[in-house]
C-alpha atoms as a PDB file:
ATOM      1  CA  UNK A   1     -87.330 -33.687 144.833  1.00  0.00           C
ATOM      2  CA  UNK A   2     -85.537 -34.919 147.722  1.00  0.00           C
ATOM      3  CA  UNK A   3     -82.811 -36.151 146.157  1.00  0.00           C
ATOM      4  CA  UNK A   4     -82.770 -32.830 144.590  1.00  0.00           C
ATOM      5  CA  UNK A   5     -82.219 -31.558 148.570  1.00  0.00           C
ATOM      6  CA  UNK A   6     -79.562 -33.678 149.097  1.00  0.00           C
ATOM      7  CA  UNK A   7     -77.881 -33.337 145.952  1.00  0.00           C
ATOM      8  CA  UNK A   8     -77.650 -29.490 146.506  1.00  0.00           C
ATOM      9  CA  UNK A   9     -76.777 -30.187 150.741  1.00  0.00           C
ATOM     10  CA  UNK A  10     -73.829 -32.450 149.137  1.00  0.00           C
ATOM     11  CA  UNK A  11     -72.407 -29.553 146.816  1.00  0.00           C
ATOM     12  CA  UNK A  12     -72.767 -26.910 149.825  1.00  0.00           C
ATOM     13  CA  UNK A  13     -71.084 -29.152 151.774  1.00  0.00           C
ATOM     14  CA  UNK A  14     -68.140 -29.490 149.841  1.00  0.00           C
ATOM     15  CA  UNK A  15     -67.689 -26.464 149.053  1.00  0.00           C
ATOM     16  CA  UNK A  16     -67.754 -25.236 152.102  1.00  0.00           C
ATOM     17  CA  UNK A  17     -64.918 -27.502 152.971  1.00  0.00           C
ATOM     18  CA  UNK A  18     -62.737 -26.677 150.335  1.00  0.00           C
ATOM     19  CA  UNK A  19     -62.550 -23.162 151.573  1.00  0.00           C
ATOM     20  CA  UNK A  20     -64.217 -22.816 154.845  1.00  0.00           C
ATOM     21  CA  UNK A  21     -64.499 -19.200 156.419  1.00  0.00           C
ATOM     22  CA  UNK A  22     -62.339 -17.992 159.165  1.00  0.00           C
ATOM     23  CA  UNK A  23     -64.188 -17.134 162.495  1.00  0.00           C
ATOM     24  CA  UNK A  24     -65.288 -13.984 162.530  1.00  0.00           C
ATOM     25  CA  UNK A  25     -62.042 -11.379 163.586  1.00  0.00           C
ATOM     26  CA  UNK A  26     -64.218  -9.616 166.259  1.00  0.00           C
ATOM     27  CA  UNK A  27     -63.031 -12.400 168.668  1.00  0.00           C
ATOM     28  CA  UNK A  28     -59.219 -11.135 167.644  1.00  0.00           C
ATOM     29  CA  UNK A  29     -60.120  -7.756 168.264  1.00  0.00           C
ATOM     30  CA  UNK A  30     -61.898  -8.344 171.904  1.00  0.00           C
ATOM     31  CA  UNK A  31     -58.134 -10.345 172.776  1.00  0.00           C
ATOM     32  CA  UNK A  32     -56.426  -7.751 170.907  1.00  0.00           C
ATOM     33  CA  UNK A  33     -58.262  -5.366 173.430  1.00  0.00           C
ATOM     34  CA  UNK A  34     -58.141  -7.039 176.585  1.00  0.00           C
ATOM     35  CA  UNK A  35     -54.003  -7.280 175.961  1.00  0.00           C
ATOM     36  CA  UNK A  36     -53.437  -3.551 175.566  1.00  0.00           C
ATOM     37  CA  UNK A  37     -56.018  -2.865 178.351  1.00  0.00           C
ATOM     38  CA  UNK A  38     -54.586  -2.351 181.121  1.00  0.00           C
ATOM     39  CA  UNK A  39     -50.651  -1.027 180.046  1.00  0.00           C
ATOM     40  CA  UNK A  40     -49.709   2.106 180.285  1.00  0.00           C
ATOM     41  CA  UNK A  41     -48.791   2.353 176.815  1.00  0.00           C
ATOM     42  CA  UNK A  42     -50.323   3.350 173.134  1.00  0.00           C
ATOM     43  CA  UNK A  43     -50.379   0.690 170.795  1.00  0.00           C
ATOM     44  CA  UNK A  44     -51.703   0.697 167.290  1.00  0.00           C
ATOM     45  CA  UNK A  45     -52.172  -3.050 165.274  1.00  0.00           C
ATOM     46  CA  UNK A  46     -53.053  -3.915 161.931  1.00  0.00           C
ATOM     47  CA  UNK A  47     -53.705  -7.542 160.824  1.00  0.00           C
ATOM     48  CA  UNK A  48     -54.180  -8.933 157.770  1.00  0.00           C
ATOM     49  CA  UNK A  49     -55.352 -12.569 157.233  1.00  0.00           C
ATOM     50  CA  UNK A  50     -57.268 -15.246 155.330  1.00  0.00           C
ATOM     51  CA  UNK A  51     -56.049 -14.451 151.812  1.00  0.00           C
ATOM     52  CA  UNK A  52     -56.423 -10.633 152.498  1.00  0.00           C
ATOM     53  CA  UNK A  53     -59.874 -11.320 153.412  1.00  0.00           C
ATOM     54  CA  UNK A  54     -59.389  -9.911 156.932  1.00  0.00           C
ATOM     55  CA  UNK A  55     -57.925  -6.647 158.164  1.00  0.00           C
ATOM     56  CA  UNK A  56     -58.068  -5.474 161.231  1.00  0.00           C
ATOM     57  CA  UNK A  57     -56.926  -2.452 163.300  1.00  0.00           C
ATOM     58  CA  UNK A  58     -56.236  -0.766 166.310  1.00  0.00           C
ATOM     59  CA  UNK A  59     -55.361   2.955 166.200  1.00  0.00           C
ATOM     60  CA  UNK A  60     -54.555   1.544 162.465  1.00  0.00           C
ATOM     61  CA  UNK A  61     -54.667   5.585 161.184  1.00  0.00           C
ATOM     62  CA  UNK A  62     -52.452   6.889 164.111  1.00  0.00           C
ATOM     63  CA  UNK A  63     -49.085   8.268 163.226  1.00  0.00           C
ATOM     64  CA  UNK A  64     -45.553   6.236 164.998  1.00  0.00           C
ATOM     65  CA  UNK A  65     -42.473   6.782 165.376  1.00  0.00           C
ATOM     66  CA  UNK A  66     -41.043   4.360 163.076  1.00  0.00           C
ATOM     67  CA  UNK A  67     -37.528   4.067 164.363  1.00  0.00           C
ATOM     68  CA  UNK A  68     -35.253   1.293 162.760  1.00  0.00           C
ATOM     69  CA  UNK A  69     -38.573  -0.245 160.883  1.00  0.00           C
ATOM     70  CA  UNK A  70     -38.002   2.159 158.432  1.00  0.00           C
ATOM     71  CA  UNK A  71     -34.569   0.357 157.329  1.00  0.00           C
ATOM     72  CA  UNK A  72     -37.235  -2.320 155.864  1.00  0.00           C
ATOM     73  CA  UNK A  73     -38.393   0.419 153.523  1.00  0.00           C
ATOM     74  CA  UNK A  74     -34.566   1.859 152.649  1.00  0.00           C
ATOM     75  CA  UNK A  75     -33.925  -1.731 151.137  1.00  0.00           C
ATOM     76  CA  UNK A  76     -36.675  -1.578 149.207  1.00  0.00           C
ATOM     77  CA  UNK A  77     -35.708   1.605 147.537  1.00  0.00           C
ATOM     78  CA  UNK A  78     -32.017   0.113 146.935  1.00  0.00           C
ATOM     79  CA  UNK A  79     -33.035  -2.814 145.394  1.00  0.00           C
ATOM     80  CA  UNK A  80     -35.610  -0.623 142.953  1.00  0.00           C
ATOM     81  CA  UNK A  81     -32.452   1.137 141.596  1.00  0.00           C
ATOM     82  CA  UNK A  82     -30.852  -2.177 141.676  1.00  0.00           C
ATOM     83  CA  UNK A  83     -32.962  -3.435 139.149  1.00  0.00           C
ATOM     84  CA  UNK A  84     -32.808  -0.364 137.254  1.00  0.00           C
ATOM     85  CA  UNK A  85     -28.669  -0.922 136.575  1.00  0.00           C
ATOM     86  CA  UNK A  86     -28.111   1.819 138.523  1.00  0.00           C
ATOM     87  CA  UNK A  87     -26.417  -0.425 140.715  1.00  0.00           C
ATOM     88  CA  UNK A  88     -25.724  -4.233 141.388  1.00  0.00           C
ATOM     89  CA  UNK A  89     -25.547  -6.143 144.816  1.00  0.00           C
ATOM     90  CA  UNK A  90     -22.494  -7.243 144.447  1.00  0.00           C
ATOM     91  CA  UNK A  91     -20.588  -3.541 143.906  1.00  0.00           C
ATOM     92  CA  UNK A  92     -18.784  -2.868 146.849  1.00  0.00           C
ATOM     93  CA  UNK A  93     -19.436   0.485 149.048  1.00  0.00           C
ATOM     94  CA  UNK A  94     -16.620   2.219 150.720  1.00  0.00           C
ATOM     95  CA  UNK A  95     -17.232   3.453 154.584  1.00  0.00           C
ATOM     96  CA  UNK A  96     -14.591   5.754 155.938  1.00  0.00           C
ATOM     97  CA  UNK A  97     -13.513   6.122 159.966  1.00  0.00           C
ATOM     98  CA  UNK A  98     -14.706   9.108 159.604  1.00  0.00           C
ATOM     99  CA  UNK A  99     -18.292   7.696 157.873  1.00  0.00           C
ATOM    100  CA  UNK A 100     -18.091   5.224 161.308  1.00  0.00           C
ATOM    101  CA  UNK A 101     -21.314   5.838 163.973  1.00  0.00           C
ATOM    102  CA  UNK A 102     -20.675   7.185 167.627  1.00  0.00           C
ATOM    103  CA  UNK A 103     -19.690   3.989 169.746  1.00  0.00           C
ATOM    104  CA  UNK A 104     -23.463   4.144 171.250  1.00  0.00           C
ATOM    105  CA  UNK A 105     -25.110   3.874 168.156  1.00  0.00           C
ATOM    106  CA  UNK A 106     -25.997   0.001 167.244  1.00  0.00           C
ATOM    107  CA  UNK A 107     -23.427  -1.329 164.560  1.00  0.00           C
ATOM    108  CA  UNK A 108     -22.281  -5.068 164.855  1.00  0.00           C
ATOM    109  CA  UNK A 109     -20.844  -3.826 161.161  1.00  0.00           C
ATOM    110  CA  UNK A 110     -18.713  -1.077 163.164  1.00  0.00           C
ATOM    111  CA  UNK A 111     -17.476  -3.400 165.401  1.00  0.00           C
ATOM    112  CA  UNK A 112     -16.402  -5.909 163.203  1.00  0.00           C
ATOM    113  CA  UNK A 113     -14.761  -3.467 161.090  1.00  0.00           C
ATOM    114  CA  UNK A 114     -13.353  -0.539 163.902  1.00  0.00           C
ATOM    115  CA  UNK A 115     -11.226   1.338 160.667  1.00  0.00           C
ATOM    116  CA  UNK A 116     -14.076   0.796 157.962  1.00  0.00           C
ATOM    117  CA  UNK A 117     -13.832  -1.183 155.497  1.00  0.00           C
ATOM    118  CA  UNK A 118     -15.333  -1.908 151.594  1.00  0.00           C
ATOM    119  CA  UNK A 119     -18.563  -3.714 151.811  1.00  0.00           C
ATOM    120  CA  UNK A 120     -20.948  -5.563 149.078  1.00  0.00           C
ATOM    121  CA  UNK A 121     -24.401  -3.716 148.611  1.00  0.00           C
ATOM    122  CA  UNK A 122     -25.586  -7.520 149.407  1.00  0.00           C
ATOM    123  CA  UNK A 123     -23.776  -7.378 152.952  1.00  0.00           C
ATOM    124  CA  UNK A 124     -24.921  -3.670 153.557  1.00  0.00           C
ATOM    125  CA  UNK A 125     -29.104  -4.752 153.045  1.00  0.00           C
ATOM    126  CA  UNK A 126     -28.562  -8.060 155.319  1.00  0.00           C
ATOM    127  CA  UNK A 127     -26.877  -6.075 158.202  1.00  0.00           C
ATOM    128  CA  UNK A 128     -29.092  -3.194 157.944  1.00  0.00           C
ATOM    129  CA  UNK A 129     -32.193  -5.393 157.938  1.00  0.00           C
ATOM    130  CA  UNK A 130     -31.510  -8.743 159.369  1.00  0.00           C
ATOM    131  CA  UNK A 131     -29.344  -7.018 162.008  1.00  0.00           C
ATOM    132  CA  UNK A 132     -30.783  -3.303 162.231  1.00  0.00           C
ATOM    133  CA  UNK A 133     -27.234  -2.114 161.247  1.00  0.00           C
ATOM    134  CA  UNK A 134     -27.273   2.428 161.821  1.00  0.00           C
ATOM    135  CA  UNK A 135     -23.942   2.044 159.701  1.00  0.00           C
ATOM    136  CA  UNK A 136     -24.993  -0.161 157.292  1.00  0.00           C
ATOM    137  CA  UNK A 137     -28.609   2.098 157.218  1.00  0.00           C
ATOM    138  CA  UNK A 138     -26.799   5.528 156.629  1.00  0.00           C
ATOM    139  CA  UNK A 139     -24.237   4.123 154.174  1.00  0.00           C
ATOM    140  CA  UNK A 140     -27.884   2.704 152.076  1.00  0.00           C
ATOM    141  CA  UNK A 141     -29.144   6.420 152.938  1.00  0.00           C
ATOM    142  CA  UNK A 142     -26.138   7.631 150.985  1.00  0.00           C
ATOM    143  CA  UNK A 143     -26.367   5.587 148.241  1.00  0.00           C
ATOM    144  CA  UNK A 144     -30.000   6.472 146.716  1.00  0.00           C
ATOM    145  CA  UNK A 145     -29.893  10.274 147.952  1.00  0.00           C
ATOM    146  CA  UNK A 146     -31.734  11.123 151.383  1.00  0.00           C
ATOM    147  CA  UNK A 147     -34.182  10.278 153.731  1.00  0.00           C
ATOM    148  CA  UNK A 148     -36.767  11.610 151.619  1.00  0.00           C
ATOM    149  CA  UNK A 149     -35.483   9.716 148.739  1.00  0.00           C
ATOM    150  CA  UNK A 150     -36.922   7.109 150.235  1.00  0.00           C
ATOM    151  CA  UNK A 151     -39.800   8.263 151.171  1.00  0.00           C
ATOM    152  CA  UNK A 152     -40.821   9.391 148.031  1.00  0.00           C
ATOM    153  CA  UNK A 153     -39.711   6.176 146.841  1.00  0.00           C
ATOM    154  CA  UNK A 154     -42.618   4.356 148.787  1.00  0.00           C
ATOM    155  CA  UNK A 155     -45.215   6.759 148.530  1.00  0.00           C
ATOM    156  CA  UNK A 156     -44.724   6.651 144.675  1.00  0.00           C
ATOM    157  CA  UNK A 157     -45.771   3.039 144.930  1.00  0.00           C
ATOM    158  CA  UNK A 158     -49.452   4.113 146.701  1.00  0.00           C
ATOM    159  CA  UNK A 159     -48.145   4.060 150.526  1.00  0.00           C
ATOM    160  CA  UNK A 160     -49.276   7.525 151.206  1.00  0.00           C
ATOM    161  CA  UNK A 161     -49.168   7.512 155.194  1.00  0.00           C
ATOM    162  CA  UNK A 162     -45.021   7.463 155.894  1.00  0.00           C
ATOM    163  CA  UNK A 163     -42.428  10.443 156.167  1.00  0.00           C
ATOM    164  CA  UNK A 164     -39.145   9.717 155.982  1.00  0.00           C
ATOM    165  CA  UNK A 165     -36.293  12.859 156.998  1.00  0.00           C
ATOM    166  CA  UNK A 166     -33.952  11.364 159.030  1.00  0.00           C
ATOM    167  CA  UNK A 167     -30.855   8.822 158.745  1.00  0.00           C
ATOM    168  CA  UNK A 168     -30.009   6.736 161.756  1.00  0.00           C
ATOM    169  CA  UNK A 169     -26.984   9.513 163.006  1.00  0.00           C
ATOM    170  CA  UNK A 170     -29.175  12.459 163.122  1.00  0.00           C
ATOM    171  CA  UNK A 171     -32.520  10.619 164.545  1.00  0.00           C
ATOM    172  CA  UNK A 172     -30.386   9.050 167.444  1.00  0.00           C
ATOM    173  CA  UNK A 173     -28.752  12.780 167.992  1.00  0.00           C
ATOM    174  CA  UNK A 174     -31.622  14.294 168.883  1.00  0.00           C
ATOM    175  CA  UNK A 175     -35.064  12.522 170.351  1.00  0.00           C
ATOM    176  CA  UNK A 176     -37.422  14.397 168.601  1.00  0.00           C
ATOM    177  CA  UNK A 177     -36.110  13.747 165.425  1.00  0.00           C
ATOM    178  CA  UNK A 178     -37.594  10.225 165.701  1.00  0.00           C
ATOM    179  CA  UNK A 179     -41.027  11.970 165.269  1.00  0.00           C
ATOM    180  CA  UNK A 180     -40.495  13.122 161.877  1.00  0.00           C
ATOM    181  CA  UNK A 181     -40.261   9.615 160.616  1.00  0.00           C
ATOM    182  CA  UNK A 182     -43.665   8.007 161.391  1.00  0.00           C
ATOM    183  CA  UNK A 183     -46.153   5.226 159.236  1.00  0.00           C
ATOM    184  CA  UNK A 184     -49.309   4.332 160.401  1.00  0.00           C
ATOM    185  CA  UNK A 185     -49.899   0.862 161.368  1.00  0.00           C
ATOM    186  CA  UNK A 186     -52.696   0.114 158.742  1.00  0.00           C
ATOM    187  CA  UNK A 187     -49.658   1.884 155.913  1.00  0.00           C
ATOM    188  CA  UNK A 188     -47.140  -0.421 156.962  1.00  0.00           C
ATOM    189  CA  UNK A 189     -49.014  -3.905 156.270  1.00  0.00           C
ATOM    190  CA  UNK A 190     -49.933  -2.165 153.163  1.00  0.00           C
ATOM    191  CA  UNK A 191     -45.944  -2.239 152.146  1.00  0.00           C
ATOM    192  CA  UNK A 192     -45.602  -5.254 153.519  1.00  0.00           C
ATOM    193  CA  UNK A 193     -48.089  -7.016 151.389  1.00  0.00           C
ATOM    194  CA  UNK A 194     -47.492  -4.611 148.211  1.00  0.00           C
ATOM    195  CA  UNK A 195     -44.232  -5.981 148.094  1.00  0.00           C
ATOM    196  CA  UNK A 196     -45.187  -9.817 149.610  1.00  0.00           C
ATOM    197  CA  UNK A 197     -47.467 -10.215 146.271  1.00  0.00           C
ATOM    198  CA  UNK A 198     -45.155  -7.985 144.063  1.00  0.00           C
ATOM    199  CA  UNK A 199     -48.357  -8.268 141.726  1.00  0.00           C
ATOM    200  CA  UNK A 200     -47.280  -5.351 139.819  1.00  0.00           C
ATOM    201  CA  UNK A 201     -43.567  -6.662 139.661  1.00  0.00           C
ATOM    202  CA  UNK A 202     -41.798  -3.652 141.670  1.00  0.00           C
ATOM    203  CA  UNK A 203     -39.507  -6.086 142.468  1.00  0.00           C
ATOM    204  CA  UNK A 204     -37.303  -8.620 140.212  1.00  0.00           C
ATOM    205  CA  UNK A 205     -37.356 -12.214 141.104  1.00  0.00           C
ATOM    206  CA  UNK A 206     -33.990 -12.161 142.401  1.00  0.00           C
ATOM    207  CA  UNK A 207     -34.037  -8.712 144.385  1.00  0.00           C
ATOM    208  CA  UNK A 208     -37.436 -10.241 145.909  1.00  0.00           C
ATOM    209  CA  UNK A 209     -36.498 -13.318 146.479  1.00  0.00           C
ATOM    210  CA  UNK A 210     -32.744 -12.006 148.924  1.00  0.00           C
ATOM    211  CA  UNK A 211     -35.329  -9.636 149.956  1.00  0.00           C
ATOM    212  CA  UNK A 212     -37.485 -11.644 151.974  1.00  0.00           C
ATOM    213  CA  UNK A 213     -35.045 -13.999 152.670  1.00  0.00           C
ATOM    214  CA  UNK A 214     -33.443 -11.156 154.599  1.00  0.00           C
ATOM    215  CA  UNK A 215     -36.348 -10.614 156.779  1.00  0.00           C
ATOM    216  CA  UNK A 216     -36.531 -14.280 157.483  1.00  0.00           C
ATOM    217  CA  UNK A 217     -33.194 -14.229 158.894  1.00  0.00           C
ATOM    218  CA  UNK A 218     -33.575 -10.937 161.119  1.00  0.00           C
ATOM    219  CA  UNK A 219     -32.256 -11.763 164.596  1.00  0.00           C
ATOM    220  CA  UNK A 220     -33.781  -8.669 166.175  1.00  0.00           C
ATOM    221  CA  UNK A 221     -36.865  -8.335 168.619  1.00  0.00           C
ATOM    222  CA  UNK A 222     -37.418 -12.498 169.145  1.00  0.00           C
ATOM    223  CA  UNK A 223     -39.228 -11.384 172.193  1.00  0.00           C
ATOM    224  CA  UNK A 224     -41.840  -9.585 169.948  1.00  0.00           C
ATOM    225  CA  UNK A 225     -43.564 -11.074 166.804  1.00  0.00           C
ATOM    226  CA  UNK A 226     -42.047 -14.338 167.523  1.00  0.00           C
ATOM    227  CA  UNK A 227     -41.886 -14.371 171.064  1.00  0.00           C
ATOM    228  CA  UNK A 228     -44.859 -17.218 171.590  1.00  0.00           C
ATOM    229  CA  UNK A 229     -45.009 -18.767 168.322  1.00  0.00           C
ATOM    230  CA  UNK A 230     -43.789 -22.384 167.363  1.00  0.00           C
ATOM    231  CA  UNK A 231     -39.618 -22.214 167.651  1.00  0.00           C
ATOM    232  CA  UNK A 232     -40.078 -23.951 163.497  1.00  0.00           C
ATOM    233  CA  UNK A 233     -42.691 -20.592 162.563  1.00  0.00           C
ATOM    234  CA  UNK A 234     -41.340 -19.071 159.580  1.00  0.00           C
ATOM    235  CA  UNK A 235     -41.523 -14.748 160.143  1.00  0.00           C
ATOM    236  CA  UNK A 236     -40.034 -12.598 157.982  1.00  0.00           C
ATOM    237  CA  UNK A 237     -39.881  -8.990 160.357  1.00  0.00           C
ATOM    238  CA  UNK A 238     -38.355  -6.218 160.790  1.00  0.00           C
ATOM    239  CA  UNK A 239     -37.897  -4.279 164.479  1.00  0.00           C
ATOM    240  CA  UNK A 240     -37.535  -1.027 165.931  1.00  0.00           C
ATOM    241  CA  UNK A 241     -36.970   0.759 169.486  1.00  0.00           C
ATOM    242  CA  UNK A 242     -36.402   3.887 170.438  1.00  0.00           C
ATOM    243  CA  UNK A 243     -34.431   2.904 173.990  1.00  0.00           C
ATOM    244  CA  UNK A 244     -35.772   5.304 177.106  1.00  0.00           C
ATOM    245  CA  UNK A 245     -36.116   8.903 177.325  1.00  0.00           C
ATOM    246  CA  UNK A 246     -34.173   9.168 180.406  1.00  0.00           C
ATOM    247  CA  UNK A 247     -35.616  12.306 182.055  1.00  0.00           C
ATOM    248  CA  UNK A 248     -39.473  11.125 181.569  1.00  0.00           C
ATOM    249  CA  UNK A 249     -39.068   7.044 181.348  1.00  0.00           C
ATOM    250  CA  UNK A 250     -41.154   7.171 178.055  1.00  0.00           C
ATOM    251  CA  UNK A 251     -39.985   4.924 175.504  1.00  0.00           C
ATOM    252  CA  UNK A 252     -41.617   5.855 172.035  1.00  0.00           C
ATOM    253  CA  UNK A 253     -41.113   2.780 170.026  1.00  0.00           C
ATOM    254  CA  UNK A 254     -41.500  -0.927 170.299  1.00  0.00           C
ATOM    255  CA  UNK A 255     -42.221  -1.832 167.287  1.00  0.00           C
ATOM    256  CA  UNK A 256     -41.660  -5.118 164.728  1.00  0.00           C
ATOM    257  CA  UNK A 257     -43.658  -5.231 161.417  1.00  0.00           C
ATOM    258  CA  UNK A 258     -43.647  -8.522 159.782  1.00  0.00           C
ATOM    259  CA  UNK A 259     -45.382 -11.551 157.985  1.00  0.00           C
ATOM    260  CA  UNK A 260     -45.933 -15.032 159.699  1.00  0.00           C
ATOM    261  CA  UNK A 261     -46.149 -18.077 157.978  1.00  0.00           C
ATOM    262  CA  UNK A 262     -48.712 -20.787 158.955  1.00  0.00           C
ATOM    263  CA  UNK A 263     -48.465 -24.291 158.930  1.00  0.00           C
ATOM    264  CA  UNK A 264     -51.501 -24.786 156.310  1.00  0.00           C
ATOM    265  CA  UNK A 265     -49.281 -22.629 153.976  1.00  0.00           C
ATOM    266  CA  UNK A 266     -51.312 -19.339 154.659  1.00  0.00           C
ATOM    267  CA  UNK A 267     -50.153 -16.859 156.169  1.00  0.00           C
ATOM    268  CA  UNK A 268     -51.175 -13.429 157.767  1.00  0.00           C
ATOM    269  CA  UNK A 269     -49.544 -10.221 158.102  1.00  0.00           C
ATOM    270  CA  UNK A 270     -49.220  -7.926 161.206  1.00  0.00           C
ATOM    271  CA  UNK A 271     -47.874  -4.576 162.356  1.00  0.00           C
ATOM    272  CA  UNK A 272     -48.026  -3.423 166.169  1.00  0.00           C
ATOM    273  CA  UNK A 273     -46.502  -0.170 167.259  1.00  0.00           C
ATOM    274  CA  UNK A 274     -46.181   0.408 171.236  1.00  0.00           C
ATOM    275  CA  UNK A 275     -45.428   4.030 171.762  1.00  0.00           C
ATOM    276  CA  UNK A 276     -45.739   6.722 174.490  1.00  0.00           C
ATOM    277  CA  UNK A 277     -45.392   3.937 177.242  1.00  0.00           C
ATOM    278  CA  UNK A 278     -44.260   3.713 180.590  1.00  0.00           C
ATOM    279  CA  UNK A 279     -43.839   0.347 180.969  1.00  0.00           C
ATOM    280  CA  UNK A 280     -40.429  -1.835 180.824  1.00  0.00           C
ATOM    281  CA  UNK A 281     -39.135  -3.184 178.274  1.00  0.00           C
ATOM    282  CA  UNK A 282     -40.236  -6.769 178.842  1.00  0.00           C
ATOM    283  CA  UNK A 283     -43.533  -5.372 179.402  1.00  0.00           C
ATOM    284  CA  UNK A 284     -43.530  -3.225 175.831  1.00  0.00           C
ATOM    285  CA  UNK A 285     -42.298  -6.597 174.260  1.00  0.00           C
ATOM    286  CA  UNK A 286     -44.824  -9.044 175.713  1.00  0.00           C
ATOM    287  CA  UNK A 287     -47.657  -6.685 173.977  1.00  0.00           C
ATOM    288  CA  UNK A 288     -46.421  -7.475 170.633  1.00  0.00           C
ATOM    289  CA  UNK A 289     -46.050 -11.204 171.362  1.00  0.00           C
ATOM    290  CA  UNK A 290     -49.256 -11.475 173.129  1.00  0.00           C
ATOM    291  CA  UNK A 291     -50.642  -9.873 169.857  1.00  0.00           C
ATOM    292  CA  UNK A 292     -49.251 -12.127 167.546  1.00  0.00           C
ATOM    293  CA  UNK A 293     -49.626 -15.176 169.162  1.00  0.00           C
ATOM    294  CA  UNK A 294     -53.511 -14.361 169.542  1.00  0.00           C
ATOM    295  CA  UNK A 295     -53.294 -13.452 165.942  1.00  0.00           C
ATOM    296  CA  UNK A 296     -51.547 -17.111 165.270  1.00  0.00           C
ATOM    297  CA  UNK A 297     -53.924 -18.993 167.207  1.00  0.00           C
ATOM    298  CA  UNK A 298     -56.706 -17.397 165.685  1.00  0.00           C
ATOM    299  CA  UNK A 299     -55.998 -18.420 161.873  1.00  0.00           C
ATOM    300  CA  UNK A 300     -54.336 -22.622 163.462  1.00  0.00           C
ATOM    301  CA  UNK A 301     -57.340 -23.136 165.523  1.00  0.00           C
ATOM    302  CA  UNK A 302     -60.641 -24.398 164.259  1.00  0.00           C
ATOM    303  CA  UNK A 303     -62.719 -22.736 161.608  1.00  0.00           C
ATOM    304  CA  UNK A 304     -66.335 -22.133 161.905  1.00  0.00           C
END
């Protein structure tokens, strides 16, 4: 009989080290808390870790102004008609002066190319993604219809909570505008692992593979999501901000949406929105980085 004990203590024990559980996330959530405590800000989070095991939120049903996060979503929608024939990567799009942004709005594209130019597909997605390009957006916009192309795009795919009815050029002409396109924090790691697992192949292997390699390369917000981690962390993201209302000093969106790779090969998903705040810029930033890194060191550090 007692070998019978320690037979059975020997089998628990190795299981449990094969896949040992996670702490349990109510220790994220308290951080996650005490960060957002005491700024003069709304924030809404969702997290999810360990295999999908995990999810956690904060204000995760709450409507935000998505600003230039939903360019993540306008790729996606290209590269589903992409795969349909309806159009390839490599077909070049032609953007007029008169097709060019105001000088204000954000387009390295623009600059590079003052009289407009021809441009891949390809280029179009990894300037309106990797670089939140509001040319390169618009010109995507064009291509597949409207706004609410898109949005119908997603929601057809089981992401319910998202409107989509503005391009770039009219949501930067008017500052309400940003309002009508929202997601909910908990909606948007829903895309983002929908389309991470592709389990019901929505995307081909070679529009998912430039796909995420895309949002690995974005060079926006590296004071949010990746603003503590390990310079070598792997994060495929995608950012958005709204700048400052300049007659009440709100800013309604600080956001970055994204997936971070661990070192064990796991990885763990998060969204944070900062809306509604007062506070500066470095301020709205540090939220999301003191999110993610608490999120990072909760899923590196021991396990129970």
């Amino acid at each position: 009989m007692n070998k019978l004990f320690q037979l059975v203590a020997l089998i628990l024990t190795f299981l449990s080290s094969c896949n040992p559980p996670y702490k349990d996330t109510n220790s994220l959530r308290s951080k996650i808390e005490e960060v957002v405590s005491d700024k003069n800000a709304v924030v809404g989070v969702s997290i999810i870790g360990n295999n999908g095991k995990d999810t956690l939120s904060v204000n995760g049903d709450r409507r935000f102004p998505m600003q230039s996060v939903f360019k993540f979503h306008i790729a996606l929608a290209v590269l589903s008609e992409i795969d349909k024939g309806t159009f390839s990567l490599h077909q070049k799009i032609e953007i007029g002066k008169g097709d060019l942004p105001a000088k204000d709005s954000w387009s390295p594209l623009r600059d590079e190319n003052p009289e407009g130019g021809s441009f891949t597909i390809e280029k179009l997605i990894q300037y309106s993604v990797s670089q939140s390009d509001n040319m390169a957006c618009d010109a995507l916009i064009r291509l597949v219809g409207t706004p609410t192309t898109v949005e119908e795009y997603i929601k057809k795919n089981g992401i319910n909570d998202i409107q989509i009815r503005f391009n770039e050029e009219d949501m930067q002409s008017n500052w309400d505008n940003m309002f009508q396109n929202w997601t909910t924090p908990k909606a948007a790691s829903e895309t983002l692992k929908l389309f991470y697992e592709n389990k019901n192949n929505l995307l081909s292997k070679s529009s998912y593979d430039f796909f995420w390699k895309t949002n690995k390369e974005t060079t926006t917000g590296q004071n949010r999501i990746r603003g503590q981690l390990p310079t070598e962390t792997i994060v495929a993201h995608k950012t958005g901000w709204s700048g400052t209302n300049k007659k009440t000093g709100i800013t309604a969106a600080v956001n970055n949406i994204g997936i971070v790779f661990l070192p064990n090969g796991e990885y763990f998903i998060i969204s944070v929105f900062v809306t509604d705040s007062k506070e500066n810029m470095d301020t709205n930033e540090k939220i999301i980085a003191d999110i993610a890194k608490a999120t990072y060191d909760f899923y590196t550090t021991a396990k129970q």
